[in-house]
Protein backbone atom coordinates (compact mmCIF):
# COMPACT_ATOMS: atom_id res chain seq x y z
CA UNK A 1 -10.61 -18.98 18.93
CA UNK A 2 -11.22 -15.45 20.49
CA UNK A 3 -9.22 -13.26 18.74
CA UNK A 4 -7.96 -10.02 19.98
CA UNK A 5 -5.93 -7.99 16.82
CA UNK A 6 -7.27 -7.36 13.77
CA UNK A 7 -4.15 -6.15 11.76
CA UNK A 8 -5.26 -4.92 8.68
CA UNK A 9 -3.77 -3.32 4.87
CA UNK A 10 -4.38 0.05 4.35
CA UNK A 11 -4.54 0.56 0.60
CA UNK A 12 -6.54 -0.97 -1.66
CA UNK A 13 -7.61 -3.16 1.85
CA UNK A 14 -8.93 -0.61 4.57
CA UNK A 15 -9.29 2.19 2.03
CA UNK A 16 -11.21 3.04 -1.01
CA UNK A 17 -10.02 3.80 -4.35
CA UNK A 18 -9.95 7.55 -2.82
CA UNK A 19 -7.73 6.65 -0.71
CA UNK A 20 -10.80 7.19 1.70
CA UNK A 21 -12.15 5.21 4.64
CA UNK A 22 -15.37 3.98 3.64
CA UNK A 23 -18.44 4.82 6.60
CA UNK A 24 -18.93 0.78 7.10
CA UNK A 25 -15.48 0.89 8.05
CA UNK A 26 -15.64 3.38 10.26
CA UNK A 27 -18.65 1.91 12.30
CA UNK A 28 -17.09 -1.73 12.23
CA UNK A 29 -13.82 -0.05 13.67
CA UNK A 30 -16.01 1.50 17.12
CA UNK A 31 -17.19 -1.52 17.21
CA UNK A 32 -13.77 -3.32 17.82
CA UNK A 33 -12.82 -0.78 19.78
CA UNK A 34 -15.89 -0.88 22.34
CA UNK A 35 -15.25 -4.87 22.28
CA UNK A 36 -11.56 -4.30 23.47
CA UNK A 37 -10.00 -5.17 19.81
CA UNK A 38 -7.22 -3.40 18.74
CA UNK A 39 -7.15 -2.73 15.07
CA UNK A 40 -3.49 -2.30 13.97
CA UNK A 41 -2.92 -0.67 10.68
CA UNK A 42 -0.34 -2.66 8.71
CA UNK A 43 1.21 -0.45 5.46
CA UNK A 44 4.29 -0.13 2.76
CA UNK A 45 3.83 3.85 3.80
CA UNK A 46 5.17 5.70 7.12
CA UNK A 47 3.80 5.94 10.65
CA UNK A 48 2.65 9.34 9.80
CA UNK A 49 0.80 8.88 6.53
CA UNK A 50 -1.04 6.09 7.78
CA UNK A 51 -2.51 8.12 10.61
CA UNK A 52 -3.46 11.14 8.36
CA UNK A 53 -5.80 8.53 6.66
CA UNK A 54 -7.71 8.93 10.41
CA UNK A 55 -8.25 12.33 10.98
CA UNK A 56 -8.06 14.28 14.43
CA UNK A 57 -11.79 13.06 14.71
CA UNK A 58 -11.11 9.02 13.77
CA UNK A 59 -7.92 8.76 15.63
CA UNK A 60 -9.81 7.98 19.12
CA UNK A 61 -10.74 4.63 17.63
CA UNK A 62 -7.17 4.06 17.63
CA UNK A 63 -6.47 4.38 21.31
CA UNK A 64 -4.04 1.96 22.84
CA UNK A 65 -2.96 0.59 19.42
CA UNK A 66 -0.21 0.43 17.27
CA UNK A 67 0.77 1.01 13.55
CA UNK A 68 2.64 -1.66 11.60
CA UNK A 69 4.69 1.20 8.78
CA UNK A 70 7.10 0.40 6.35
CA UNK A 71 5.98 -3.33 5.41
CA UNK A 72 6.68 -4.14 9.05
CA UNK A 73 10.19 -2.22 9.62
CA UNK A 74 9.03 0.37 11.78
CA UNK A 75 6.21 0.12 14.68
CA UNK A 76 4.74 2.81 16.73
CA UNK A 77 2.45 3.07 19.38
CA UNK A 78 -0.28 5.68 18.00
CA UNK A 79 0.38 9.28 19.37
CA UNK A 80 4.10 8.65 20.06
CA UNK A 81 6.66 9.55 16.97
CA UNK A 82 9.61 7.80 18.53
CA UNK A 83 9.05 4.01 16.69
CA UNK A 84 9.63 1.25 19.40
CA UNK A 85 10.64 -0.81 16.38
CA UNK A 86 13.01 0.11 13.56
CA UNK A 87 15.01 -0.65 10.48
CA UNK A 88 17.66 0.68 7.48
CA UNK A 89 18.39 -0.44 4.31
CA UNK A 90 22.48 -1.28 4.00
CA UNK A 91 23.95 1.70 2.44
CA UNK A 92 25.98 0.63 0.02
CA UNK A 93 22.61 -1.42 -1.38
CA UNK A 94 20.18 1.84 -0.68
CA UNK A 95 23.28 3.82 -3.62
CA UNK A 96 23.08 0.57 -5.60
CA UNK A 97 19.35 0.79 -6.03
CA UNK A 98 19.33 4.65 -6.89
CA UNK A 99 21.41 3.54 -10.01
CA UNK A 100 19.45 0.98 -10.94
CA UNK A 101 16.25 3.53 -10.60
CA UNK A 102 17.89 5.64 -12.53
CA UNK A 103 19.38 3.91 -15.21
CA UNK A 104 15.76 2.09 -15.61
CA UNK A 105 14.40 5.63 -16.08
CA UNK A 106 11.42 4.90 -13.39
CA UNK A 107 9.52 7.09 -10.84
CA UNK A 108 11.94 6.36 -7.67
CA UNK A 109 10.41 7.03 -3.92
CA UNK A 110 13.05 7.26 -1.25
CA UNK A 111 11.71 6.68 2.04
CA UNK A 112 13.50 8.04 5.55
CA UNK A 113 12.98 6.97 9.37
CA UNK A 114 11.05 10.27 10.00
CA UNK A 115 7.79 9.17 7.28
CA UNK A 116 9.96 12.22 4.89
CA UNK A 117 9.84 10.42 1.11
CA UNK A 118 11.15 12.14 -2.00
CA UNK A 119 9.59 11.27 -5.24
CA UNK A 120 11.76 12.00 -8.03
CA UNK A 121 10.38 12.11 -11.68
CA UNK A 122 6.29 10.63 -10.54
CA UNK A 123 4.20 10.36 -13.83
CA UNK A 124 0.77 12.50 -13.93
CA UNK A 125 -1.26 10.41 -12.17
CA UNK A 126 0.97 9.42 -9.40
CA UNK A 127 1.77 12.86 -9.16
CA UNK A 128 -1.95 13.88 -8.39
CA UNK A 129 -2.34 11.27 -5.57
CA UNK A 130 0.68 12.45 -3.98
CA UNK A 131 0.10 15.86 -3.83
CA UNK A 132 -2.36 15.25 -1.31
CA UNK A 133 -0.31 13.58 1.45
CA UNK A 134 1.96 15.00 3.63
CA UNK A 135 5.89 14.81 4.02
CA UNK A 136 6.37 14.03 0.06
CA UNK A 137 9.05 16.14 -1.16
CA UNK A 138 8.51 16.06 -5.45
CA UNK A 139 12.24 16.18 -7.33
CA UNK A 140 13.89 15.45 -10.79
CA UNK A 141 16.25 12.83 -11.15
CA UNK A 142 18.36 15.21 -13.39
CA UNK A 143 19.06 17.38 -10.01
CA UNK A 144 19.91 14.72 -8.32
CA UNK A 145 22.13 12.31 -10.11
CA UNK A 146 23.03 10.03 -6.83
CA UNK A 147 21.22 8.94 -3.58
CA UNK A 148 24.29 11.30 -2.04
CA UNK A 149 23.38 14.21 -2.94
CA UNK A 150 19.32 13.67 -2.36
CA UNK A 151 20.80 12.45 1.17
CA UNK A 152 23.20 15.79 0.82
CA UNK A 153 20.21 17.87 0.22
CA UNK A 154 17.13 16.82 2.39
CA UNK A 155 19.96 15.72 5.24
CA UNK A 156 19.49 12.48 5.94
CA UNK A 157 21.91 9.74 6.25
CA UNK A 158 19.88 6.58 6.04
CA UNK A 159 17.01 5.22 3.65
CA UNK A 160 13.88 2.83 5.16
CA UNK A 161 13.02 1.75 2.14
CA UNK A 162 13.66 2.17 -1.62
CA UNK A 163 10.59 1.84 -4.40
CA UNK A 164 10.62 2.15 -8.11
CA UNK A 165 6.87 2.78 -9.50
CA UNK A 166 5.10 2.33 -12.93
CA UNK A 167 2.29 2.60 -14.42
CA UNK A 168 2.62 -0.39 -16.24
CA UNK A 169 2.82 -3.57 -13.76
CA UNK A 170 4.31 -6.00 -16.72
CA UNK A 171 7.47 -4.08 -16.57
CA UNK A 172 8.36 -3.76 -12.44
CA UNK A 173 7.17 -7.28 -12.65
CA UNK A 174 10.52 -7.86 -15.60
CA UNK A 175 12.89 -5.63 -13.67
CA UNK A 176 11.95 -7.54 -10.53
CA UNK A 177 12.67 -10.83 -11.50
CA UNK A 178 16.07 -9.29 -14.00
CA UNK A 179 17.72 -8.11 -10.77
CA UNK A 180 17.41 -10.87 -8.58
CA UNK A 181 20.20 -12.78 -9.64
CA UNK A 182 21.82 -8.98 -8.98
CA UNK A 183 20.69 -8.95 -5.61
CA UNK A 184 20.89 -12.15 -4.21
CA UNK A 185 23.60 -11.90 -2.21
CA UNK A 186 22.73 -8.62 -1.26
CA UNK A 187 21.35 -7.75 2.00
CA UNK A 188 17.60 -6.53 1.07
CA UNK A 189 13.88 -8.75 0.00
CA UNK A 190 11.63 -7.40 -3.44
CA UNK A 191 8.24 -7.38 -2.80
CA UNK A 192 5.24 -5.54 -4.85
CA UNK A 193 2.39 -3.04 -3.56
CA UNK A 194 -0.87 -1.44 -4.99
CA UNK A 195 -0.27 -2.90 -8.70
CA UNK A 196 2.46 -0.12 -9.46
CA UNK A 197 5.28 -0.08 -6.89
CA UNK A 198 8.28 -2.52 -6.85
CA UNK A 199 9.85 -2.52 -3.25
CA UNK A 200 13.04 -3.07 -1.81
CA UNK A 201 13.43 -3.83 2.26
CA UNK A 202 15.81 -4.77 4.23
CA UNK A 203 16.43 -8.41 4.25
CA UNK A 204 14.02 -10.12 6.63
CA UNK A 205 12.02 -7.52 6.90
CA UNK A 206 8.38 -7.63 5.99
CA UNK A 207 4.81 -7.21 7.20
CA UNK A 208 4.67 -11.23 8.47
CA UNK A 209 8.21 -9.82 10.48
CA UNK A 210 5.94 -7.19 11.74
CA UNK A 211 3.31 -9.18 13.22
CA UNK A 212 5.75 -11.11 14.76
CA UNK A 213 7.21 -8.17 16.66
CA UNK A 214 4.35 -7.06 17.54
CA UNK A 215 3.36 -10.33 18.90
CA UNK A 216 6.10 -10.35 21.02
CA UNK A 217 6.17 -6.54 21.67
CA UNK A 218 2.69 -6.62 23.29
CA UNK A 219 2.58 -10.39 24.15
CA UNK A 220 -0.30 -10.96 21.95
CA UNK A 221 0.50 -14.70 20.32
CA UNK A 222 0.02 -14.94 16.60
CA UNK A 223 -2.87 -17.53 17.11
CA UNK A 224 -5.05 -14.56 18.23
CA UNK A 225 -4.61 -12.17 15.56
CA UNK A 226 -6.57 -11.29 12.49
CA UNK A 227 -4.63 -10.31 9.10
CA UNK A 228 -6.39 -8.90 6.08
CA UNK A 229 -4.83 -7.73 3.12
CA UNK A 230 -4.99 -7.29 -0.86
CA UNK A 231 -1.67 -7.62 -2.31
CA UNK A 232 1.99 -9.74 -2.42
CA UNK A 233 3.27 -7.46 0.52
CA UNK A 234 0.69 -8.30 2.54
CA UNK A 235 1.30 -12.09 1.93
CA UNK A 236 3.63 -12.65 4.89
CA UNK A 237 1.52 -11.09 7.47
CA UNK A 238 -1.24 -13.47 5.98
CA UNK A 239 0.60 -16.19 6.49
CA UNK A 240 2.15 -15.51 9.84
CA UNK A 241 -1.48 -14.38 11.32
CA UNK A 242 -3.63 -16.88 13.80
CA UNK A 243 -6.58 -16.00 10.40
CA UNK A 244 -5.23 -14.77 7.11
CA UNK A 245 -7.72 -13.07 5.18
CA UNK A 246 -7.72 -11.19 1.66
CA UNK A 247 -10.48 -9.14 0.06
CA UNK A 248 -12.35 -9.49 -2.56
CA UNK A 249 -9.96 -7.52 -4.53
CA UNK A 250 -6.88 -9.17 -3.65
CA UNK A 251 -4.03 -10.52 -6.13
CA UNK A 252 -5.09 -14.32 -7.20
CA UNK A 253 -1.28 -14.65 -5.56
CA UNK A 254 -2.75 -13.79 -2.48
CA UNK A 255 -6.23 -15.29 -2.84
CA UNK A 256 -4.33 -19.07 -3.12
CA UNK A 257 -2.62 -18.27 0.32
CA UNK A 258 -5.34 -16.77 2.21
CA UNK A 259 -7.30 -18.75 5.12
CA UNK A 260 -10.35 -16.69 3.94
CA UNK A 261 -10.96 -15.19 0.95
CA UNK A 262 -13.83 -12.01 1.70
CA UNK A 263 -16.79 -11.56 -0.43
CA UNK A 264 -16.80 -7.73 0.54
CA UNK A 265 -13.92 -5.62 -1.36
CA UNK A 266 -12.14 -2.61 -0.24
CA UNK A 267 -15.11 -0.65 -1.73
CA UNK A 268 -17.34 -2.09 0.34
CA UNK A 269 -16.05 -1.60 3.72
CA UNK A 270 -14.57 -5.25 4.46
CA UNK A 271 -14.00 -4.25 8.11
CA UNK A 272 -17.94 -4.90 8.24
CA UNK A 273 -17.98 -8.43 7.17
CA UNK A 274 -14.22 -9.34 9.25
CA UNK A 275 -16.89 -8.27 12.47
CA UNK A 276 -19.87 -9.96 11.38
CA UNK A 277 -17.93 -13.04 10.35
CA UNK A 278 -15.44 -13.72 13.34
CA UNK A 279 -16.89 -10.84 16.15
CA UNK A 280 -20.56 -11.33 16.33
């Protein structure tokens, strides 16, 4: 099978534990491009975020592709703002899950359509991580008491995507599985990212959803694509991909679903071993 996509996780996938793009990436990614392979960047985060991981210098490599934001809700062609794919969470659901952040006394990120995400009440650590990225407004949950009045404030009207985050995995894990009797009739899927965040999206809407679209967006079949990832959000896209891969790294979840799983971890620049393996 010649395959012409590799669609690929950013975090804990792509990346190092800095958040960083390992070298061996880097020099397995101009090799795709030279070959004509478009490497699409598939992530929980927004279109904007995802890019700043690039740089002004790394952003060539890019050229002609796409980014996959949002866990497959939004998709952009790189250098153009204006998504050619998009989503919202149901309002009434997107007020529903403020209270439930709230009342389970959790970091809460709210996430908008422009890549804008508040962060109300992040521990130490997450705090530190997100101070370096861009469009990440920090509040207090005690100055904003509903989703209206963060809406009110930063003037939005509709919320992407909704995340509670913990330190301790156990516990978004429990709430996860205590509200889905809640939610079931509601309009919206749980999934999990980076061992700490507990995500609500839109029903239907995921990163295997994503791949799909873009499938049919650039008329690129499934069959021919390339999907690498490390956690349970990055299951669908696994699934859904012509060759699902995980890295070393990856959640055992993952690891049992996964066509292939990688010897190389996010550490080690996996994008190497993807080329060698299936390019060479």
């Amino acid at each position: 099978m010649e395959y012409r996509v590799v669609m690929s996780d950013m975090d804990e996938t792509f990346l190092d534990e800095r958040h960083q793009i390992p070298p061996a990436n880097l020099q397995a990614l101009e090799y795709l491009h030279n070959q004509g392979v478009l490497f699409v960047p598939s992530s929980g985060r927004p279109y904007s975020s995802i890019l700043s991981n690039f740089g002004d210098a790394h952003q060539a490599l890019l050229q002609d592709s796409y980014v996959i934001s949002y866990n497959g809700g939004f998709i952009n062609r790189v250098g153009n703002n204006q998504p050619l794919h998009s989503c919202a969470l149901d309002s009434a659901l997107a007020h529903k899950l403020y209270r439930i952040g709230v009342e389970a006394n959790l970091c809460i990120h709210v996430c908008f359509p422009d890549g804008y995400i508040v962060v109300l009440d992040p521990p130490a650590e997450e705090r530190a991580y997100l101070v370096g990225l861009s469009g990440v407004a920090l509040a207090h949950k005690q100055d904003f008491p509903s989703l209206e009045a963060v809406l009110e404030h930063y003037g939005y009207t509709e919320v992407v995507k909704f995340c509670v985050m913990s330190e301790h995995y156990p516990e978004l894990l429990d709430l996860g599985a205590s509200l889905k009797p809640e939610l079931v009739d509601e309009p919206c899927d749980i999934t999990y990212s980076s061992g700490r965040y507990l995500e609500f999206m839109p029903q239907g809407v995921n990163k295997g959803s994503g791949l799909r679209s873009f499938s049919q967006l650039v008329g690129i079949p499934p069959e021919q694509i390339i999907a690498v990832g490390d956690a349970r959000n990055d299951l669908e896209m696994v699934k859904a991909a012509g060759l699902g891969l995980c890295v070393a790294n990856a959640s055992s979840e993952l690891k049992a679903q996964a066509d292939v799983v990688l010897k190389s971890s996010n550490r080690d620049g996996a994008l190497v071993e993807i080329v060698e393996r299936f390019f060479s």
